[in-house]
N, C-alpha and C. Protein backbone atom coordinates (compact mmCIF):
# COMPACT_ATOMS: atom_id res chain seq x y z
N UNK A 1 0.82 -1.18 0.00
CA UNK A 1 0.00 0.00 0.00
C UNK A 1 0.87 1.25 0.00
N UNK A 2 1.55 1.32 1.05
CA UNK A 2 2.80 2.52 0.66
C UNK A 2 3.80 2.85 -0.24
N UNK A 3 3.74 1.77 -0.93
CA UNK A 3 4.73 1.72 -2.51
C UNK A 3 3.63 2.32 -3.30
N UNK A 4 2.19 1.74 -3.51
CA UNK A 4 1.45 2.28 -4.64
C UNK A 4 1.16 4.02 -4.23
N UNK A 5 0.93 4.15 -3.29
CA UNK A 5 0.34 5.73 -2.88
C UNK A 5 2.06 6.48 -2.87
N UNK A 6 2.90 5.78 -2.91
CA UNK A 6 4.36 6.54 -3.32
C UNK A 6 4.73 6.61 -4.83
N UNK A 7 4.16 5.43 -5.35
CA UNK A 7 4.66 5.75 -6.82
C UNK A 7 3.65 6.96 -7.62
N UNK A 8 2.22 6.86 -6.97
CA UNK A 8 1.16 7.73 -7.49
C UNK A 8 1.31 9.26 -7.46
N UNK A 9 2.35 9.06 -5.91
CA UNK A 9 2.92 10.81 -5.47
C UNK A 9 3.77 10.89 -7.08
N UNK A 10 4.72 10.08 -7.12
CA UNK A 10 6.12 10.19 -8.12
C UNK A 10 5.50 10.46 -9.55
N UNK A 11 4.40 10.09 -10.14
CA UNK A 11 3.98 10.30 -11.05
C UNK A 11 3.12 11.46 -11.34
N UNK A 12 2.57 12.13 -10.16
CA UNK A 12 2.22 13.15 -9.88
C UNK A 12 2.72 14.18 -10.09
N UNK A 13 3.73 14.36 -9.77
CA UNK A 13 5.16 15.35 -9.32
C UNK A 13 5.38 15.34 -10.64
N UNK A 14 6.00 14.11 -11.06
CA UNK A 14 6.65 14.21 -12.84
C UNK A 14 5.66 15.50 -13.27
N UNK A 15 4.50 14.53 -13.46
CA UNK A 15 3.33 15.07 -14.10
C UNK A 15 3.61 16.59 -14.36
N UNK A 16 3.56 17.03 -12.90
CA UNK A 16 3.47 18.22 -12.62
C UNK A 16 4.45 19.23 -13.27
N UNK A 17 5.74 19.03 -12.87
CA UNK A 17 6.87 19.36 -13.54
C UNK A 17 7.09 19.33 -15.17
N UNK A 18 6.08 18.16 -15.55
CA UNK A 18 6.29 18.31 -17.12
C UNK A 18 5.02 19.03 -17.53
N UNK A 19 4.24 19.31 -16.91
CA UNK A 19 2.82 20.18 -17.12
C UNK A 19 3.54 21.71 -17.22
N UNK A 20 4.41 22.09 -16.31
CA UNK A 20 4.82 23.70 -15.77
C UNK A 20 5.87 23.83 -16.56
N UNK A 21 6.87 22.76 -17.08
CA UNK A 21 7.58 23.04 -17.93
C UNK A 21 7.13 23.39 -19.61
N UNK A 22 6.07 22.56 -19.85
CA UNK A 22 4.99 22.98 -21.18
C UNK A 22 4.33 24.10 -21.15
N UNK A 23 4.35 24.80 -19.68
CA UNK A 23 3.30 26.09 -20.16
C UNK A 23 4.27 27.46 -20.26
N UNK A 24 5.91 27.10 -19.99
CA UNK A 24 6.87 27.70 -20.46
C UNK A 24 7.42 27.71 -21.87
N UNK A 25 6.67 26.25 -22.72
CA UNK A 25 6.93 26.38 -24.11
C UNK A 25 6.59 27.53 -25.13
N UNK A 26 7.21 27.76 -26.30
CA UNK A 26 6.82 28.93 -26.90
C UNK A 26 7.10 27.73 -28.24
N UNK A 27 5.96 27.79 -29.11
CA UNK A 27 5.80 27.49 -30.32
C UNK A 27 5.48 28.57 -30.96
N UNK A 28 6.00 28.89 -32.46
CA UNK A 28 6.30 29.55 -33.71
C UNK A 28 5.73 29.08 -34.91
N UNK A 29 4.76 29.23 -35.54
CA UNK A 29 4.45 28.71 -36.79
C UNK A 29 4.26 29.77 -38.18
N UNK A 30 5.92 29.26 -38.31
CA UNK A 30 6.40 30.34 -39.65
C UNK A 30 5.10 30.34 -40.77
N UNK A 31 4.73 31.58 -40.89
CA UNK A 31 3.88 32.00 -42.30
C UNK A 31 4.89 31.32 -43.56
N UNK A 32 4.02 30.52 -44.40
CA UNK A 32 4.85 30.28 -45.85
C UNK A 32 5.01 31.57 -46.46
N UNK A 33 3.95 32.47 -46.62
CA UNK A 33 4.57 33.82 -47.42
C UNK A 33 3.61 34.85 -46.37
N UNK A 34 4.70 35.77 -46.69
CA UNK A 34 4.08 37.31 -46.11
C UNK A 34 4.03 38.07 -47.25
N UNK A 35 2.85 38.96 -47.77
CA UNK A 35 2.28 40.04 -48.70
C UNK A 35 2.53 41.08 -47.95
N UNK A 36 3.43 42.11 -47.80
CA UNK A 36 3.19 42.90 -46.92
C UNK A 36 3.93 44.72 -47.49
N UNK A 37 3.12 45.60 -47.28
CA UNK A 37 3.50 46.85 -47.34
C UNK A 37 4.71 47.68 -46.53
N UNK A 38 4.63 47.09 -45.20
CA UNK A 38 5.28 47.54 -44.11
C UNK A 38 6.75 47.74 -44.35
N UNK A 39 7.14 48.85 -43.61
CA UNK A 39 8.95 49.07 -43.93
C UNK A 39 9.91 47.82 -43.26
N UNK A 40 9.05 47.98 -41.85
CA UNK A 40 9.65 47.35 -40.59
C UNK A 40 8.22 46.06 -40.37
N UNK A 41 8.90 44.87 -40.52
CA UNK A 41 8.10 43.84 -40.11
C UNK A 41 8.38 43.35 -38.42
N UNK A 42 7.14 43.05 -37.70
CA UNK A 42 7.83 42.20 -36.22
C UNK A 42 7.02 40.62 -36.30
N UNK A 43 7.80 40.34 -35.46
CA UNK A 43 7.60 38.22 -35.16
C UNK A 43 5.97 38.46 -35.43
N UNK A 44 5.46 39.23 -34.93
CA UNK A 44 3.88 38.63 -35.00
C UNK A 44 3.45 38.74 -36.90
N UNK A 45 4.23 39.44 -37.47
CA UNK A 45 3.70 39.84 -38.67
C UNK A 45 3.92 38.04 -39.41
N UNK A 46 5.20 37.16 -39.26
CA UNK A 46 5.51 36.40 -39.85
C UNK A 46 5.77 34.77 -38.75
N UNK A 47 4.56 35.17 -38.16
CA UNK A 47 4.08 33.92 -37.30
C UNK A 47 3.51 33.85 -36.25
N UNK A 48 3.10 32.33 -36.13
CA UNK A 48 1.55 32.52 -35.24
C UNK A 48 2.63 31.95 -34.02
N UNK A 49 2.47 32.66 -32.85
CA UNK A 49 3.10 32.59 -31.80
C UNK A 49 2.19 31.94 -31.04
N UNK A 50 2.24 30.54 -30.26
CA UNK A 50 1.52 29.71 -29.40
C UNK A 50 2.13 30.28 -27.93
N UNK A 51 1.86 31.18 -27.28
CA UNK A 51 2.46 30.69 -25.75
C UNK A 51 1.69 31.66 -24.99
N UNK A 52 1.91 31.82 -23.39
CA UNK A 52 1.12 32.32 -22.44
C UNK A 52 0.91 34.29 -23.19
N UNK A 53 -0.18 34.79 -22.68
CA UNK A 53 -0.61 35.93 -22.97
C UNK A 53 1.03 37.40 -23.23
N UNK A 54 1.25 36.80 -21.96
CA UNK A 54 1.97 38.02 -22.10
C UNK A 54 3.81 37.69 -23.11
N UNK A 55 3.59 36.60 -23.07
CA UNK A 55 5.17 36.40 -23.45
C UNK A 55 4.81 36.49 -25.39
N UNK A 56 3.57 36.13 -25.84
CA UNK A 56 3.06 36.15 -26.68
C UNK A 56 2.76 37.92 -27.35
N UNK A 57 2.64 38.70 -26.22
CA UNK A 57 2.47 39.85 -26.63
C UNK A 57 3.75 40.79 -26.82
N UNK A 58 5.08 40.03 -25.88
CA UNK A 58 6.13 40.66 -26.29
C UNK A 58 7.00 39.89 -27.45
N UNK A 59 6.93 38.81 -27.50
CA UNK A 59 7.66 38.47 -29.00
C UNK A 59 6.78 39.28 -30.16
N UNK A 60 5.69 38.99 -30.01
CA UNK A 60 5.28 39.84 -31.40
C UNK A 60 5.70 40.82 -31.64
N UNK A 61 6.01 41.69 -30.42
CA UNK A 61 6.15 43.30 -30.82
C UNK A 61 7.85 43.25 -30.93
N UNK A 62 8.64 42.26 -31.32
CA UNK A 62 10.22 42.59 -31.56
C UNK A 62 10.31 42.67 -33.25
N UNK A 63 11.00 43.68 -33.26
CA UNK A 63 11.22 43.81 -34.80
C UNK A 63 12.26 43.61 -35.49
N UNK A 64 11.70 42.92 -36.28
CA UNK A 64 13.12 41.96 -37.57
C UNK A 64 13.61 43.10 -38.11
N UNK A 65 14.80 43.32 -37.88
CA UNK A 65 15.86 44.24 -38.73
C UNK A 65 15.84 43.81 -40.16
N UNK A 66 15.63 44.34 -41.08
CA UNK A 66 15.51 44.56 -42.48
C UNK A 66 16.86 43.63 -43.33
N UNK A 67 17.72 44.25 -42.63
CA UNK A 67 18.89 42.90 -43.32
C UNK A 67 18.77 41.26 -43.48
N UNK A 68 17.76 41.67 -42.09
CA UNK A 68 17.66 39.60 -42.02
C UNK A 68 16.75 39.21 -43.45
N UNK A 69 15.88 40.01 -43.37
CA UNK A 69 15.48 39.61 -44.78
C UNK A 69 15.93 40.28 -46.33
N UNK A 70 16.74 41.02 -46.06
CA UNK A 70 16.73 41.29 -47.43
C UNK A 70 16.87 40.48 -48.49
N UNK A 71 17.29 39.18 -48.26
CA UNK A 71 16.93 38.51 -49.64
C UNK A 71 15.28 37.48 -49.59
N UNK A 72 14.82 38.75 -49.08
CA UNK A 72 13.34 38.17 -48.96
C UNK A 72 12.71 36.92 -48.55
N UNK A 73 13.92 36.10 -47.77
CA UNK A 73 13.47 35.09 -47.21
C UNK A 73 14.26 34.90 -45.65
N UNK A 74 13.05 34.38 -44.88
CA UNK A 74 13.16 34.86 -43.34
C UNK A 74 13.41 33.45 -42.58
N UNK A 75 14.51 32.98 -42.73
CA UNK A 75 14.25 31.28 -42.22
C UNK A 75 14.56 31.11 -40.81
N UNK A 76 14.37 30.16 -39.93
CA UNK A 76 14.45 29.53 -38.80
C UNK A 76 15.63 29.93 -38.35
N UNK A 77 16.73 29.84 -38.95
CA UNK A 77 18.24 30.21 -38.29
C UNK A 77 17.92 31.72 -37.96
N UNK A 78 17.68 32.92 -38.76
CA UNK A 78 17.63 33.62 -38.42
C UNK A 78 16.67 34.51 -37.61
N UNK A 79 15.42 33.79 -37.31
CA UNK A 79 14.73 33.99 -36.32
C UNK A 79 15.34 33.62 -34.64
N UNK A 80 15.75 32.60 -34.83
CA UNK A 80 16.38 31.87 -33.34
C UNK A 80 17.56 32.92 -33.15
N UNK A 81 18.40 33.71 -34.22
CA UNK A 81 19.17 34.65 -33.85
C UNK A 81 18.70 35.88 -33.64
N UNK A 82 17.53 36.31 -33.98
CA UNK A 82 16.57 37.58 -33.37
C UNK A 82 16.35 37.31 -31.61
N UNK A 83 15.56 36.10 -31.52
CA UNK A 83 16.06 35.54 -30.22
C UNK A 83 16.59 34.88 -29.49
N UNK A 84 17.92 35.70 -29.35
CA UNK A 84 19.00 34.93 -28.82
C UNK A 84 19.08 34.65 -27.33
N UNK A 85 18.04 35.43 -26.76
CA UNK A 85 17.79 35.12 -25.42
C UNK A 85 16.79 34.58 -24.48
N UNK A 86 15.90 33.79 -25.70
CA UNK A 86 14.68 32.74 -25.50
C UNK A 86 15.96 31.43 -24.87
N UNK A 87 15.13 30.54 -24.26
CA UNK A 87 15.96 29.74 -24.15
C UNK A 87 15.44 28.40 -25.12
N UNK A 88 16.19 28.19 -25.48
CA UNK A 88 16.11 27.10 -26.92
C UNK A 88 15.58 25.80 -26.59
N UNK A 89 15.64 25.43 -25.53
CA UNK A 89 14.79 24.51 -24.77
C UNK A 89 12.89 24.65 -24.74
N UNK A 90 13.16 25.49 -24.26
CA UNK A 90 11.25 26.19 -24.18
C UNK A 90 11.02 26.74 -25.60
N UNK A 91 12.01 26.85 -26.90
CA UNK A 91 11.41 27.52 -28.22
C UNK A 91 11.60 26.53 -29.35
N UNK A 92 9.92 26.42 -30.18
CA UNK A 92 9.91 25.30 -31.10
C UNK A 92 9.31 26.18 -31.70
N UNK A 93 10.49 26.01 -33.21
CA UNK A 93 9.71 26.51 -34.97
C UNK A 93 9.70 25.81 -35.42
N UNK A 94 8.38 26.30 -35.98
CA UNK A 94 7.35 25.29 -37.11
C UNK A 94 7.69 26.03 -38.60
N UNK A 95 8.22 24.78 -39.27
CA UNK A 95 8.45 25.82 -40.97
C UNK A 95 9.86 26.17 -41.05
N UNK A 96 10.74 26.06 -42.12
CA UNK A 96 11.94 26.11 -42.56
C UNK A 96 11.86 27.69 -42.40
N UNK A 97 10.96 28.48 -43.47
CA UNK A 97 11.30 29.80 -43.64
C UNK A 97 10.18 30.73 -44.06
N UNK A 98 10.45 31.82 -44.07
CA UNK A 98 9.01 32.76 -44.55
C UNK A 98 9.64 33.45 -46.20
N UNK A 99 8.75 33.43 -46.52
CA UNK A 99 8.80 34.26 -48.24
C UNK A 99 8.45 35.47 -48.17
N UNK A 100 8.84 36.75 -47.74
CA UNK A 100 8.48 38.15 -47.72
C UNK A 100 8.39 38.45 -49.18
N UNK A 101 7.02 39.23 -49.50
CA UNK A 101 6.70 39.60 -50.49
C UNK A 101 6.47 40.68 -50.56
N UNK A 102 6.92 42.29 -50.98
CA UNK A 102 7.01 43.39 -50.50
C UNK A 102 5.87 43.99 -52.03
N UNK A 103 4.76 44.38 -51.32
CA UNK A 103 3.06 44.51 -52.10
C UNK A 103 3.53 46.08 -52.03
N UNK A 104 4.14 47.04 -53.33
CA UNK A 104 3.85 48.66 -53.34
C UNK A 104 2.16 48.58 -53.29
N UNK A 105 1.90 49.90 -53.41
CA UNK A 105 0.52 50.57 -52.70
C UNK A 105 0.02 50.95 -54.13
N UNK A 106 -1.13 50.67 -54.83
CA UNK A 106 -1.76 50.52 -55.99
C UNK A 106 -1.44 51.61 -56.73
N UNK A 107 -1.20 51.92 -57.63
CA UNK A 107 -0.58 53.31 -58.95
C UNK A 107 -1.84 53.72 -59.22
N UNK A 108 -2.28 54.51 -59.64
CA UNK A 108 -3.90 54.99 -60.39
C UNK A 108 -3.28 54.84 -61.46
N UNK A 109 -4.18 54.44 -62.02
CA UNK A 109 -3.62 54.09 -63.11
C UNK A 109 -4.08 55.34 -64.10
N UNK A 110 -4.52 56.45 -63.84
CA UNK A 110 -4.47 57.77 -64.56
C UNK A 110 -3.23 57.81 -64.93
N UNK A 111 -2.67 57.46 -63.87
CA UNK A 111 -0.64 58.19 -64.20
C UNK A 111 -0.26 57.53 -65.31
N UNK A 112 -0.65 56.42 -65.86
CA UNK A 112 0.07 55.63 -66.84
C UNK A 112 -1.07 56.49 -68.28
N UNK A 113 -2.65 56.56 -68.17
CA UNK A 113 -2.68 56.96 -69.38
C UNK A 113 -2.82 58.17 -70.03
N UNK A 114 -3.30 58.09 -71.05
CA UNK A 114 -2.80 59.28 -71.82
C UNK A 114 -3.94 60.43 -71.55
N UNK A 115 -4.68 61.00 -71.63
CA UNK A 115 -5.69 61.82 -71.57
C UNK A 115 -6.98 61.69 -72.35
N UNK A 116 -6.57 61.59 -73.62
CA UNK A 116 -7.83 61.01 -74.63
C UNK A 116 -6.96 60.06 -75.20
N UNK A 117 -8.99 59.17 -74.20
CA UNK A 117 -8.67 58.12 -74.82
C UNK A 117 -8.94 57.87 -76.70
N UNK A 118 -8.50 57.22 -77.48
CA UNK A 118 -8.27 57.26 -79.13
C UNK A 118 -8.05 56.14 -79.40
N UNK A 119 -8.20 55.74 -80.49
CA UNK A 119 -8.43 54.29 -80.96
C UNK A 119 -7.05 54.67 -82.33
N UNK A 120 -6.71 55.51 -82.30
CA UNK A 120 -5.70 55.47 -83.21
C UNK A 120 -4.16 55.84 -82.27
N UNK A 121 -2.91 55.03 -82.57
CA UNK A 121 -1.71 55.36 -82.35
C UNK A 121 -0.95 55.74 -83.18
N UNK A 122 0.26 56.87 -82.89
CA UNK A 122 0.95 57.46 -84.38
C UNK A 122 2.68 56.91 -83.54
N UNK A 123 3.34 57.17 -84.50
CA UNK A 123 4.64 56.59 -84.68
C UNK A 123 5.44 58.06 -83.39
N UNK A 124 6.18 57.91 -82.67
CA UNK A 124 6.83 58.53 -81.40
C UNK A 124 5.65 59.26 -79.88
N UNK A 125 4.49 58.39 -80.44
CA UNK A 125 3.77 58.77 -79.06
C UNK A 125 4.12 57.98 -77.66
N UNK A 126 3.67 58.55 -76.80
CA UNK A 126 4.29 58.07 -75.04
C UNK A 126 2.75 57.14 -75.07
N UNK A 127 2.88 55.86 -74.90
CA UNK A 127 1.74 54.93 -75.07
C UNK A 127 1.80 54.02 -73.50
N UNK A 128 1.07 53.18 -72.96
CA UNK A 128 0.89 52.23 -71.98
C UNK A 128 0.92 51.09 -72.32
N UNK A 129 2.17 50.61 -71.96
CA UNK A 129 1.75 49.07 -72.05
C UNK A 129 1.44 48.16 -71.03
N UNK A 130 0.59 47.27 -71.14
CA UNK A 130 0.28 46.81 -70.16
C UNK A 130 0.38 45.08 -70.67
N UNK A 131 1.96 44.42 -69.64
CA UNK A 131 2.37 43.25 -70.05
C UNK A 131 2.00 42.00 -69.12
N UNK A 132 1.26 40.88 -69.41
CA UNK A 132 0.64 40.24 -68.77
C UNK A 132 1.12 38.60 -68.91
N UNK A 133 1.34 38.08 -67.99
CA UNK A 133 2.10 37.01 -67.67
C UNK A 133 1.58 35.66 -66.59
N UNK A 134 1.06 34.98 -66.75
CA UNK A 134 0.83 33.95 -65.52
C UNK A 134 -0.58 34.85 -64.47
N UNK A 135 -0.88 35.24 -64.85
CA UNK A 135 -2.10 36.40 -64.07
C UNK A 135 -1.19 37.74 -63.34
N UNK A 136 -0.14 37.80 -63.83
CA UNK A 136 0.44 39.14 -62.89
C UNK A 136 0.40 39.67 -64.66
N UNK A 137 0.18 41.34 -63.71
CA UNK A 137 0.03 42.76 -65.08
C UNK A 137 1.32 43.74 -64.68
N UNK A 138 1.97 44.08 -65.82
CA UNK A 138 3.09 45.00 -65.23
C UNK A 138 2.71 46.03 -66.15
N UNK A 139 2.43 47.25 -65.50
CA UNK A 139 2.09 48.64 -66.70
C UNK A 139 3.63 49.37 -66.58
N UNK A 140 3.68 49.89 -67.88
CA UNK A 140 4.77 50.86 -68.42
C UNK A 140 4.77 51.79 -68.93
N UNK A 141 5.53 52.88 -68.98
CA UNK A 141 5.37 53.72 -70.25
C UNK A 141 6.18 53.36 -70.93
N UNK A 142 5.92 53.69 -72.74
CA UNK A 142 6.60 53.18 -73.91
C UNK A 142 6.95 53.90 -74.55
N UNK A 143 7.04 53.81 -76.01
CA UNK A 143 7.09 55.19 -77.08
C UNK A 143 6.92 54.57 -78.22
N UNK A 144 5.75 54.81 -79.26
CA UNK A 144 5.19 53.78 -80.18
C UNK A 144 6.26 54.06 -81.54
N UNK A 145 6.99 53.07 -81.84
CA UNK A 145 7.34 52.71 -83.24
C UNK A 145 6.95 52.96 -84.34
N UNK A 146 5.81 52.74 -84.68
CA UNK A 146 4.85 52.09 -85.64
C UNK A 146 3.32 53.02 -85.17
N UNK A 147 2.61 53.30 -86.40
CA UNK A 147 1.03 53.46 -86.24
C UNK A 147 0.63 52.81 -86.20
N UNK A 148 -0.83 52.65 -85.35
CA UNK A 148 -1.79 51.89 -86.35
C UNK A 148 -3.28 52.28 -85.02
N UNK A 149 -4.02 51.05 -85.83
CA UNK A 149 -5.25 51.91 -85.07
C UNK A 149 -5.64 50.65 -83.86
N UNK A 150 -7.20 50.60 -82.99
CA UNK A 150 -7.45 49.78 -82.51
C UNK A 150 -7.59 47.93 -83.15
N UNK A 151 -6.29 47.11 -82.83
CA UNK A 151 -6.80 45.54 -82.91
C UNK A 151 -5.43 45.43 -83.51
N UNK A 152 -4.90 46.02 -84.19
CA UNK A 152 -3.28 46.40 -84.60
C UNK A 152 -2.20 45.80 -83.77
N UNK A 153 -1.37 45.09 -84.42
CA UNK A 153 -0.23 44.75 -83.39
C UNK A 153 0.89 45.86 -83.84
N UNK A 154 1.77 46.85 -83.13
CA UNK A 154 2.43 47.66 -83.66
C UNK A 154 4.24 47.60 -82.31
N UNK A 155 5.26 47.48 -83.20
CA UNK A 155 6.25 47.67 -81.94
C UNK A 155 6.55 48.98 -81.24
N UNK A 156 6.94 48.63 -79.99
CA UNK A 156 6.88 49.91 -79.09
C UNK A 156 8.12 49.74 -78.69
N UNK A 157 9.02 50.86 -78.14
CA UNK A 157 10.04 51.17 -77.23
C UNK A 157 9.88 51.10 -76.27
N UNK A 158 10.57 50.45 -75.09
CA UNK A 158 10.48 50.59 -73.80
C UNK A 158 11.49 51.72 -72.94
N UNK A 159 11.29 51.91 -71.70
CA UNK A 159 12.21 52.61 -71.24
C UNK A 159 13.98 52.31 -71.31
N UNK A 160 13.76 51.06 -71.37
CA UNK A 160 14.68 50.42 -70.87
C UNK A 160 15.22 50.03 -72.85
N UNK A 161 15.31 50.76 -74.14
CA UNK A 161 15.05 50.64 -75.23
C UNK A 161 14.95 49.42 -75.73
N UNK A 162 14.49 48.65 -74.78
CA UNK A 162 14.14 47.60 -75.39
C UNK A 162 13.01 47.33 -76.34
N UNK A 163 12.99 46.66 -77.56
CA UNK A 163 11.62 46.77 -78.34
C UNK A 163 10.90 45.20 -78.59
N UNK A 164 9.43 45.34 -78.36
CA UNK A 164 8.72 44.59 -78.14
C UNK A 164 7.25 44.95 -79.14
N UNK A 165 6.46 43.85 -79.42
CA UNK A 165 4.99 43.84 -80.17
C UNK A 165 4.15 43.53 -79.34
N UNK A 166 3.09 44.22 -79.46
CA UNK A 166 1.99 44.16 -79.17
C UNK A 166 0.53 44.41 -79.62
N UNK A 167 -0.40 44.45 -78.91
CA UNK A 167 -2.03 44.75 -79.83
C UNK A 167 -2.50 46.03 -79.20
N UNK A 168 -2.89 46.84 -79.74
CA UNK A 168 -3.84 48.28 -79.33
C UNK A 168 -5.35 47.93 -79.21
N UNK A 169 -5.58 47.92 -77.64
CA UNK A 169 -6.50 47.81 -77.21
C UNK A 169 -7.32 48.71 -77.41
N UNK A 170 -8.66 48.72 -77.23
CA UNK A 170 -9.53 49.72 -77.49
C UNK A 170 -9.16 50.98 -76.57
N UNK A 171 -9.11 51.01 -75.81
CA UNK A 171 -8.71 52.00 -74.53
C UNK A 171 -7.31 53.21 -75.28
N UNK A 172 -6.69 52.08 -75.79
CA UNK A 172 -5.12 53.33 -76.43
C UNK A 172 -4.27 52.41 -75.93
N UNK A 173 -4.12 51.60 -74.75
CA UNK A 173 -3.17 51.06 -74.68
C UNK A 173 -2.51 49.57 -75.66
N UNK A 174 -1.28 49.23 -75.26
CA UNK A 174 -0.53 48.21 -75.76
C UNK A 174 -0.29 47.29 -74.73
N UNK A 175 -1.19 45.81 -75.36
CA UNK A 175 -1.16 44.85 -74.69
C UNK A 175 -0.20 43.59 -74.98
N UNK A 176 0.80 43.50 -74.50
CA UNK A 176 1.38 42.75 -74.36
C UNK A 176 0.92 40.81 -73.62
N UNK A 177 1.03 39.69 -74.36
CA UNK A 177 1.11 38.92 -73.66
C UNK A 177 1.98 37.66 -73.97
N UNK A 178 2.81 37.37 -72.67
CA UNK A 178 3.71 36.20 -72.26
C UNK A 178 3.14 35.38 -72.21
């Protein structure tokens, strides 16, 4: 009888100790990609932080220095070196790495066109192209080559003088597609 009500204490105790040591754990579950505007990103922006209220409210608010990601990817090594003073025992990441994806803030697209809109293009006008690829659109300004009117494929100059064909959309612009 005093062995069983002693081993029940001993398993108790464990218990206990491995219960209080788990509610000191801090789990991390790296975002696969971040879309984000922000100059300065912090831990909460690029993962879901599992742990008690308050320890949860100060990792989020530490902020990733910009170098760690500048090649736009935020992996496990260099998070565990943001916190270098978690203790590595109590800290588990979930996920190799994060994909920062840096989203500019929408263009109006007034800025790209021309004023009247025209169904005809003439040879050295400042035209829009708008080049379309896999569902992503990249608008440009150009400088038209060639006339012609709406449905027309005509080559354009790019900034970059590179020259490329395309179709004149009803609108005035030059549609490009990859």
């Amino acid at each position: 009888m005093k062995n069983s009500v002693f081993v029940i204490f001993l398993v108790s105790v464990c218990f206990l100790l491995v219960t209080l040591k788990a509610y000191g754990q801090i789990e991390m579950f790296l975002y696969p990609v971040v879309n984000t505007d922000k100059q300065q990103l912090q831990l909460l922006d690029v993962a879901r932080i599992v742990a008690d209220d308050a320890t949860r409210t100060a990792l989020g608010a530490i902020t990733i220095e910009p170098a760690y990601y500048a090649d736009m990817l935020l992996d496990r090594s260099e998070i565990r070196r943001i916190l270098h003073n978690a203790d590595s025992g109590n800290l588990r990441i979930y996920g190799s790495a994060v994909r920062i994806r840096n989203i500019s803030p929408v263009i109006n697209r007034s800025d790209f066109q021309t004023k009247v809109h025209r169904d005809r293009i003439k040879s050295g006008e400042k035209v829009t192209v708008i080049i379309r690829k896999n569902g992503v659109m990249i608008q440009s300004l150009a400088t038209a080559i060639e006339s012609g009117k709406s449905g027309d494929i005509i080559r354009v100059k790019l900034k970059d003088t590179r020259k490329i064909k395309g179709r004149i959309s009803r609108e005035g612009d030059i549609e490009v597609w990859m």
